[in-house]
Protein backbone atom coordinates (compact mmCIF):
# COMPACT_ATOMS: atom_id res chain seq x y z
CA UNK A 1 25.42 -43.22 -19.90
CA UNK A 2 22.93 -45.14 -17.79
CA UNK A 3 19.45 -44.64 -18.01
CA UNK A 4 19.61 -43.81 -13.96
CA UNK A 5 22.00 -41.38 -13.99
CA UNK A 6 20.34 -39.72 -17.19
CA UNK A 7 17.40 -39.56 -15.29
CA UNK A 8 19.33 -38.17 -12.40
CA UNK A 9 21.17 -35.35 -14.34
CA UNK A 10 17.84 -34.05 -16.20
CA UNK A 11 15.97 -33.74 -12.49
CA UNK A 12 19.04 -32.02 -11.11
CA UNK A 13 18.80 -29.74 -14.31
CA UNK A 14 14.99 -29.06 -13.84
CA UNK A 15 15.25 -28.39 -9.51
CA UNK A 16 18.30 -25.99 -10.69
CA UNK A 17 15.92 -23.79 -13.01
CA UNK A 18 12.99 -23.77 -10.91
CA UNK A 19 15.11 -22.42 -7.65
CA UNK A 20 16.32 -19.63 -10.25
CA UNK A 21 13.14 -18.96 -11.48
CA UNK A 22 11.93 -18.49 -7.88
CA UNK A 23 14.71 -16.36 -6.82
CA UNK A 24 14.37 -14.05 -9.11
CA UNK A 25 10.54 -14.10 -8.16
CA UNK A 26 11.37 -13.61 -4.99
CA UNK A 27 13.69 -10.86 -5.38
CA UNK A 28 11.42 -8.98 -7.77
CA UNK A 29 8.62 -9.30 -5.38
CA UNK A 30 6.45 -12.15 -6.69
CA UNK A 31 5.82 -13.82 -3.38
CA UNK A 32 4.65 -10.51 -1.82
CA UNK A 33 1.11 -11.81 -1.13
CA UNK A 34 2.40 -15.08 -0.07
CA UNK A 35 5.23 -14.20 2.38
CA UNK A 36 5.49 -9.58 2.40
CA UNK A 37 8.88 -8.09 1.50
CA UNK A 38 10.87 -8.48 4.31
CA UNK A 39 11.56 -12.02 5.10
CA UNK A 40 14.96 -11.60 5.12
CA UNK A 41 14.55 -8.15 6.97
CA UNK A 42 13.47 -4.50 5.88
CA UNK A 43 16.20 -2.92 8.61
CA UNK A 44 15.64 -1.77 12.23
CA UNK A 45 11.95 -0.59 11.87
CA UNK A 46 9.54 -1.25 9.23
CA UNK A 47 5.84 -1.87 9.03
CA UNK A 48 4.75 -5.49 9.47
CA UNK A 49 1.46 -4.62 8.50
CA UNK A 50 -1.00 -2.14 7.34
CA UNK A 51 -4.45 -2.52 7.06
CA UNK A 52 -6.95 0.47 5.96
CA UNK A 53 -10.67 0.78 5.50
CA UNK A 54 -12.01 3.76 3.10
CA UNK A 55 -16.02 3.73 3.61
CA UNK A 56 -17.42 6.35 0.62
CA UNK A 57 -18.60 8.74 3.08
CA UNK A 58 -14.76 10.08 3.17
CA UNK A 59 -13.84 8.03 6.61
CA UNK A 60 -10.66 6.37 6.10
CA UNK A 61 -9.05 4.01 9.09
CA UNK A 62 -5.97 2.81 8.75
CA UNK A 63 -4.12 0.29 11.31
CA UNK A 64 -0.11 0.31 11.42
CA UNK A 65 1.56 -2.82 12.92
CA UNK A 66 5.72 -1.80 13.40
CA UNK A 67 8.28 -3.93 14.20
CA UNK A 68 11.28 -2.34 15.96
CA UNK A 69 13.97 -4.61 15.96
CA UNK A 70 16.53 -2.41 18.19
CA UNK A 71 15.73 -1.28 21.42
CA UNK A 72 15.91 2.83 22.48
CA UNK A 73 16.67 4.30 19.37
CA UNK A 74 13.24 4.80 18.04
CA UNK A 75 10.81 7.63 19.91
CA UNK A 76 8.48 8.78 17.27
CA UNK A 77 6.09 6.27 14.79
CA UNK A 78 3.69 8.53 12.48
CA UNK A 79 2.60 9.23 9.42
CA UNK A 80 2.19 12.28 7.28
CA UNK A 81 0.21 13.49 4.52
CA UNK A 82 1.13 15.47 1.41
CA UNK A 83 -1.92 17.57 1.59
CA UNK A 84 -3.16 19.83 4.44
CA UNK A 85 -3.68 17.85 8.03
CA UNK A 86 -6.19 19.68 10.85
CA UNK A 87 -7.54 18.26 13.94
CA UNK A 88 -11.01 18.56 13.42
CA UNK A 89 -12.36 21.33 11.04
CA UNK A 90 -9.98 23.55 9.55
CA UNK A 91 -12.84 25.93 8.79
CA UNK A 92 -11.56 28.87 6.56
CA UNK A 93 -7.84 28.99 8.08
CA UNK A 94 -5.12 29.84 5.74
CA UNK A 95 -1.80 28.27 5.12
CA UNK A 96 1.56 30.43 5.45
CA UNK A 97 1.26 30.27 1.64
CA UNK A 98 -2.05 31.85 0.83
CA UNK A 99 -4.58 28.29 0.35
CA UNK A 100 -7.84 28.43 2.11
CA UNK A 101 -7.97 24.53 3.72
CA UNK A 102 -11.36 24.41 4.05
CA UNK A 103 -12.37 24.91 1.05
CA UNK A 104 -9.23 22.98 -1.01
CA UNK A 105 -8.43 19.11 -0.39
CA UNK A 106 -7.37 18.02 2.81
CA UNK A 107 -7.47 15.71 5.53
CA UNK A 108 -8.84 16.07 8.79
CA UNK A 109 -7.56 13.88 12.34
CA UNK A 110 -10.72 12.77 14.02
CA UNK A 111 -8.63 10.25 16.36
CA UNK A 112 -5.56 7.81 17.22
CA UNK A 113 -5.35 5.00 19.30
CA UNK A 114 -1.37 5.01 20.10
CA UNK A 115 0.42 2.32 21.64
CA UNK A 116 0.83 2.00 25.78
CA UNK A 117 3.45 5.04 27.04
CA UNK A 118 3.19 6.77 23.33
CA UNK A 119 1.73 10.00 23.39
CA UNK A 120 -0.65 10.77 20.08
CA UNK A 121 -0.03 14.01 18.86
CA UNK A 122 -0.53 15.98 15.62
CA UNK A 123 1.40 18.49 13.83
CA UNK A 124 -1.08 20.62 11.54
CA UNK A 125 -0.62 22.58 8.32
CA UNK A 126 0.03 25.56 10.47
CA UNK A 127 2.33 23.69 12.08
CA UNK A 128 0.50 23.73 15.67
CA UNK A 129 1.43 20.93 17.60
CA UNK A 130 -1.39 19.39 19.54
CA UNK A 131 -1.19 16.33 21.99
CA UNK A 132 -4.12 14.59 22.31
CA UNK A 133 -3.46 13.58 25.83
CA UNK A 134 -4.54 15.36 28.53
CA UNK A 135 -2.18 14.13 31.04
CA UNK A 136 0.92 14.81 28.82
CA UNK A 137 0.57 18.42 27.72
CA UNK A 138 3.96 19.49 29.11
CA UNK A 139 5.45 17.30 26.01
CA UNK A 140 4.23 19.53 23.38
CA UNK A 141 7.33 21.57 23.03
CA UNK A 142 9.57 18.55 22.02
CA UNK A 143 7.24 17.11 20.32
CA UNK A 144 7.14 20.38 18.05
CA UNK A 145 10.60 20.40 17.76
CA UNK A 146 10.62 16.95 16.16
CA UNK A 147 7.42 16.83 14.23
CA UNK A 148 7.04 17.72 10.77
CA UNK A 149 4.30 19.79 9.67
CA UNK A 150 0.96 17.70 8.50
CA UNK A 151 2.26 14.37 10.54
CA UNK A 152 0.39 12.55 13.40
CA UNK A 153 1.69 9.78 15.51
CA UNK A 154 2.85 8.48 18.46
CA UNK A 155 5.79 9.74 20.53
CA UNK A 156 7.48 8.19 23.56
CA UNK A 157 10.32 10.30 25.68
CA UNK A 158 11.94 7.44 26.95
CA UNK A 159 12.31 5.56 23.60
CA UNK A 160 10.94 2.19 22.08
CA UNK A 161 11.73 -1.11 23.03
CA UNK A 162 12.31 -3.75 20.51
CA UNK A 163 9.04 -5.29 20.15
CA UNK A 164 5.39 -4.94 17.98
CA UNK A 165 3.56 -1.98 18.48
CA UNK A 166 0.22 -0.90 16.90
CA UNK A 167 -0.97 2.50 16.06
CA UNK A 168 -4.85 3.20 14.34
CA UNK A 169 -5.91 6.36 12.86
CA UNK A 170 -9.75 7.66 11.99
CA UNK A 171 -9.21 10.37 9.26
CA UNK A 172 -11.67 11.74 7.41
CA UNK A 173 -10.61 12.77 3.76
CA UNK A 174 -12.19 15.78 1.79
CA UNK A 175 -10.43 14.44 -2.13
CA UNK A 176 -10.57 16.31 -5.34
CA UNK A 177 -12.52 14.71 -7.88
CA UNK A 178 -12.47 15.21 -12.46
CA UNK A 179 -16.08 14.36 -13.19
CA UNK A 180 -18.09 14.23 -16.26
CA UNK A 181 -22.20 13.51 -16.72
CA UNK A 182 -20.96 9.60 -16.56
CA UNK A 183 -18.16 8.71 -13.97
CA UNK A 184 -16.31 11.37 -11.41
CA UNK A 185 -12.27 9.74 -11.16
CA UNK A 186 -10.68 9.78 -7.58
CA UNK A 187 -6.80 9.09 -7.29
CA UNK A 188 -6.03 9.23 -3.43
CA UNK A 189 -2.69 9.11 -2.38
CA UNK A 190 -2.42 7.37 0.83
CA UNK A 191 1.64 7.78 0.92
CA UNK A 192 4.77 7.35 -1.35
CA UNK A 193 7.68 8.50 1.62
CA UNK A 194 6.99 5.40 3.98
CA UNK A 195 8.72 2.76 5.87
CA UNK A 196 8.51 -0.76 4.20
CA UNK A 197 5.07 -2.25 4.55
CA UNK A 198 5.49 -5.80 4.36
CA UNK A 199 1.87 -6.99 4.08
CA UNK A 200 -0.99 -3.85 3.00
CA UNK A 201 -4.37 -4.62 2.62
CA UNK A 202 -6.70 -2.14 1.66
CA UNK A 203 -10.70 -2.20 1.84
CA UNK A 204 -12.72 -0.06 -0.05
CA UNK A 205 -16.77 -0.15 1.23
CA UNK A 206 -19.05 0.40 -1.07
CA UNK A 207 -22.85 -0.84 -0.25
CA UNK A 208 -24.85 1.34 -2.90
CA UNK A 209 -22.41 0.27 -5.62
CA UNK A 210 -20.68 3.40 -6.66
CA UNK A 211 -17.34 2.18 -8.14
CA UNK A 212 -17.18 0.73 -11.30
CA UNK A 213 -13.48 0.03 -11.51
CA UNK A 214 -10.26 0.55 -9.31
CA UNK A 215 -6.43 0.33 -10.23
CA UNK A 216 -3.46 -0.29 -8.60
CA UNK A 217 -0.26 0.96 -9.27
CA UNK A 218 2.42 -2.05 -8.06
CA UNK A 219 3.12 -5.16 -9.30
CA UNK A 220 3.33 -5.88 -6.14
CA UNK A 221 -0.46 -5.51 -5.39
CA UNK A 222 -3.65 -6.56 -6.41
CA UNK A 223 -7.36 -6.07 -6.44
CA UNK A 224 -10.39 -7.84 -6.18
CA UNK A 225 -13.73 -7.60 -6.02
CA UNK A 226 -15.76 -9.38 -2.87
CA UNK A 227 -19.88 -8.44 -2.76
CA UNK A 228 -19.88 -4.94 -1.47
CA UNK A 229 -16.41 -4.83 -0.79
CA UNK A 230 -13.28 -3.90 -3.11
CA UNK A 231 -9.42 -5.18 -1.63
CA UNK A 232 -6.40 -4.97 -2.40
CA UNK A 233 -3.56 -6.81 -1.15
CA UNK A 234 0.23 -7.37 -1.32
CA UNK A 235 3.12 -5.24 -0.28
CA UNK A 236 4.79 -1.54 -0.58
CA UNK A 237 8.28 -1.36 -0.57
CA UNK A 238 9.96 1.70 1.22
CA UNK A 239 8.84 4.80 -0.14
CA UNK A 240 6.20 3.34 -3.23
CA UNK A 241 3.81 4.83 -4.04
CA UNK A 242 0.48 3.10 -2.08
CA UNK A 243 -2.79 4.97 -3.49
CA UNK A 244 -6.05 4.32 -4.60
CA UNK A 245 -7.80 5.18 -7.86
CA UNK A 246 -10.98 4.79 -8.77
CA UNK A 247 -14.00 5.20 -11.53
CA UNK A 248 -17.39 5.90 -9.27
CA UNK A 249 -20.84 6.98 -10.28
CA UNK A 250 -21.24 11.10 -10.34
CA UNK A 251 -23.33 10.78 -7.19
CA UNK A 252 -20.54 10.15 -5.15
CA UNK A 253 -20.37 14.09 -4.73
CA UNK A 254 -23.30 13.81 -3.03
CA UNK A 255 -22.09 11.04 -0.36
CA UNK A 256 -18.14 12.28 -0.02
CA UNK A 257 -17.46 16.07 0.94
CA UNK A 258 -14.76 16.68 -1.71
CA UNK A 259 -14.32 19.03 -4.88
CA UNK A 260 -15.21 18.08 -8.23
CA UNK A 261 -13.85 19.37 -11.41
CA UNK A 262 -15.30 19.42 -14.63
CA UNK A 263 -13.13 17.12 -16.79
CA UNK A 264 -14.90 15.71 -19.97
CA UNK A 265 -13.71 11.72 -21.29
CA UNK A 266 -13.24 10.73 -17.31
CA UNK A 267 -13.37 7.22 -18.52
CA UNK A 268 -11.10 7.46 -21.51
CA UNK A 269 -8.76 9.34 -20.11
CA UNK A 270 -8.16 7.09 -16.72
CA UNK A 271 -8.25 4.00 -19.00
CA UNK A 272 -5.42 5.57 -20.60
CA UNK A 273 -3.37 6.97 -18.04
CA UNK A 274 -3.53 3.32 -16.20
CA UNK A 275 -2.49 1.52 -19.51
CA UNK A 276 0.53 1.28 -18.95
CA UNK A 277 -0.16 -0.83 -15.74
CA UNK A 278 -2.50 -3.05 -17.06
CA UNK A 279 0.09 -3.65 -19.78
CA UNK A 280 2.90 -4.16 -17.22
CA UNK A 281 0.62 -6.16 -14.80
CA UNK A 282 0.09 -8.54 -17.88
CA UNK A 283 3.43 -9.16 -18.74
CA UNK A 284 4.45 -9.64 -14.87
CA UNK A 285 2.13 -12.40 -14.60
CA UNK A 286 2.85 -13.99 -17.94
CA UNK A 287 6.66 -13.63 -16.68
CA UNK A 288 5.25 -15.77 -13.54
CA UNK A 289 3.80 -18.32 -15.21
CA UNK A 290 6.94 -18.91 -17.35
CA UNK A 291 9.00 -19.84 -14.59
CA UNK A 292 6.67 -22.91 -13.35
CA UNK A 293 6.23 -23.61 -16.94
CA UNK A 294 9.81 -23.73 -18.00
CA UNK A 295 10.63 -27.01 -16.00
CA UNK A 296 7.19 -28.82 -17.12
CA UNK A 297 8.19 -28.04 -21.17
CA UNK A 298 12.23 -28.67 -20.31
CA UNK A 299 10.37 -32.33 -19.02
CA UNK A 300 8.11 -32.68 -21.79
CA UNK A 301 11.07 -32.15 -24.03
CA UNK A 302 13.08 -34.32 -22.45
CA UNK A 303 10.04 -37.46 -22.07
CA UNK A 304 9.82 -36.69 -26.05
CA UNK A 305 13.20 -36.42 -27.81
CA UNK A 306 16.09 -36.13 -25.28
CA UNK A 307 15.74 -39.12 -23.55
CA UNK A 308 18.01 -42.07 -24.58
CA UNK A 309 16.54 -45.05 -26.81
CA UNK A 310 16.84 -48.88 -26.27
CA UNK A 311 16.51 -50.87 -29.35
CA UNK A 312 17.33 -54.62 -29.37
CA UNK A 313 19.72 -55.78 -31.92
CA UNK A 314 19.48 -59.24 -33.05
């Protein structure tokens, strides 16, 4: 064999590997920071982006970017919560099933800014529809009618055009918290029944320096730490859970309206339960690393004993 074609054969071998490698990247969500989840599509509807800002007094904006894809089919974007929803104050109301709101964790709708034509609305935990329009009261009935209970959005009558459209929310969240004398643990579950979210970033402000640590749950997603700010970043495929979790300093009971428990080991027993993730999030990026490292050692072992040898014979 000729020392061109060799050469030719092993650099076919090594592209061959490294497009494998990447596919399987790919499909596994390794480029999620660099390019989302849904390159190659996430269906007729699906989040292109969502942003959110959690500030420690218990304010929590979020931004949702959709992208429809087929025109009038769509009349209703929204999101829900798992946990009691009230506009405003829910003050000492009581849920068909016996829990006080105000004085168990909940969230309460302070305001959305709905795309032009959409109607914001709100469906509570009593299930009392409220449209936050005053021009657009008399769509309250079908609104009910299609709403779920603890959901706010945006609806439209005449249906969505394909196109971008951007909804932003201004919650304020009232969490349970497990504290001890050293650290108080929040887990808050932003959503885990969602569209695809192809790109999520999530800021967490926190001036007076309150958190000591945060986790994420998705290899998909990652943290880091910038001055006063903590962020995460990446993707959330359809119906993932998206959270955040955190270790803070006990005097965040004193900044966020919430309700502590008395849990001793806070510390021990969050390192624990997020194990596994750390563990996971270790091999995923080891697992990454491999597959631009494969072709350099497959070259390096080639260069060093594969390659043929020219000796002259006399």
């Amino acid at each position: 064999m000729s020392e061109s074609s060799e050469k030719k054969q092993i650099a076919i071998l090594l592209v061959v590997v490294t497009l494998i490698g990447m596919a399987g990247l790919f499909l596994t969500g390794g480029f999620s920071n660099i390019i989302g989840i849904c390159t190659f599509g996430c269906g007729d509807v699906y989040v292109d982006s969502y942003s959110a800002d959690l500030y420690l007094n218990g304010t929590l904006e979020e931004t949702f970017v959709y992208r429809i894809e087929e025109s009038d089919t769509y009349r209703m974007l929204y999101r829900n919560w798992k946990v009691p929803l009230s506009y405003g104050s829910p003050g000492d109301k009581t849920t068909s099933w016996g829990i006080t709101v105000g004085k168990t964790p909940h969230v309460e709708l302070i305001t959305i800014d709905s795309p032009d034509g959409a109607i914001p609305y709100i469906k509570d935990f009593q299930e009392n529809t409220t449209i936050l329009s005053d021009s657009n009261q008399e769509y309250a009935s079908q609104v009910s009618s299609l709403a779920s209970m603890n959901e706010a959005g945006g609806y439209k009558s005449d249906r969505f055009k394909a196109g971008t459209y951007r909804i932003r929310y201004v919650f304020k969240v009232f969490p349970p918290f497990e504290c001890d004398s050293e650290y108080c643990h929040l887990n808050l579950k932003l959503t885990d029944d969602h569209l695809p979210y192809d790109r999520v970033t999530v800021t967490i402000h926190d001036p007076d320096g309150f958190i000591s640590q945060v986790f994420v749950h998705s290899l998909a997603q990652e943290v880091r730490k910038e001055r006063e700010t903590w962020i995460i970043t990446g993707a959330s495929s359809q119906d993932s859970l998206l959270g955040i979790e955190m270790l803070l300093n006990p005097k965040i009971i004193e900044v966020m309206q919430g309700f502590p428990k008395s849990v001793p080991g806070v510390k021990e027993k969050t390192l624990s339960a997020n194990e596994r993730y750390s563990t996971g999030s270790l091999i995923y990026r080891t697992l990454k690393a491999t597959v631009f490292l494969i072709p350099v050692i497959l070259a390096l072992m080639y260069y060093k004993f594969g390659r043929e040898k020219s000796f002259t014979v006399p």
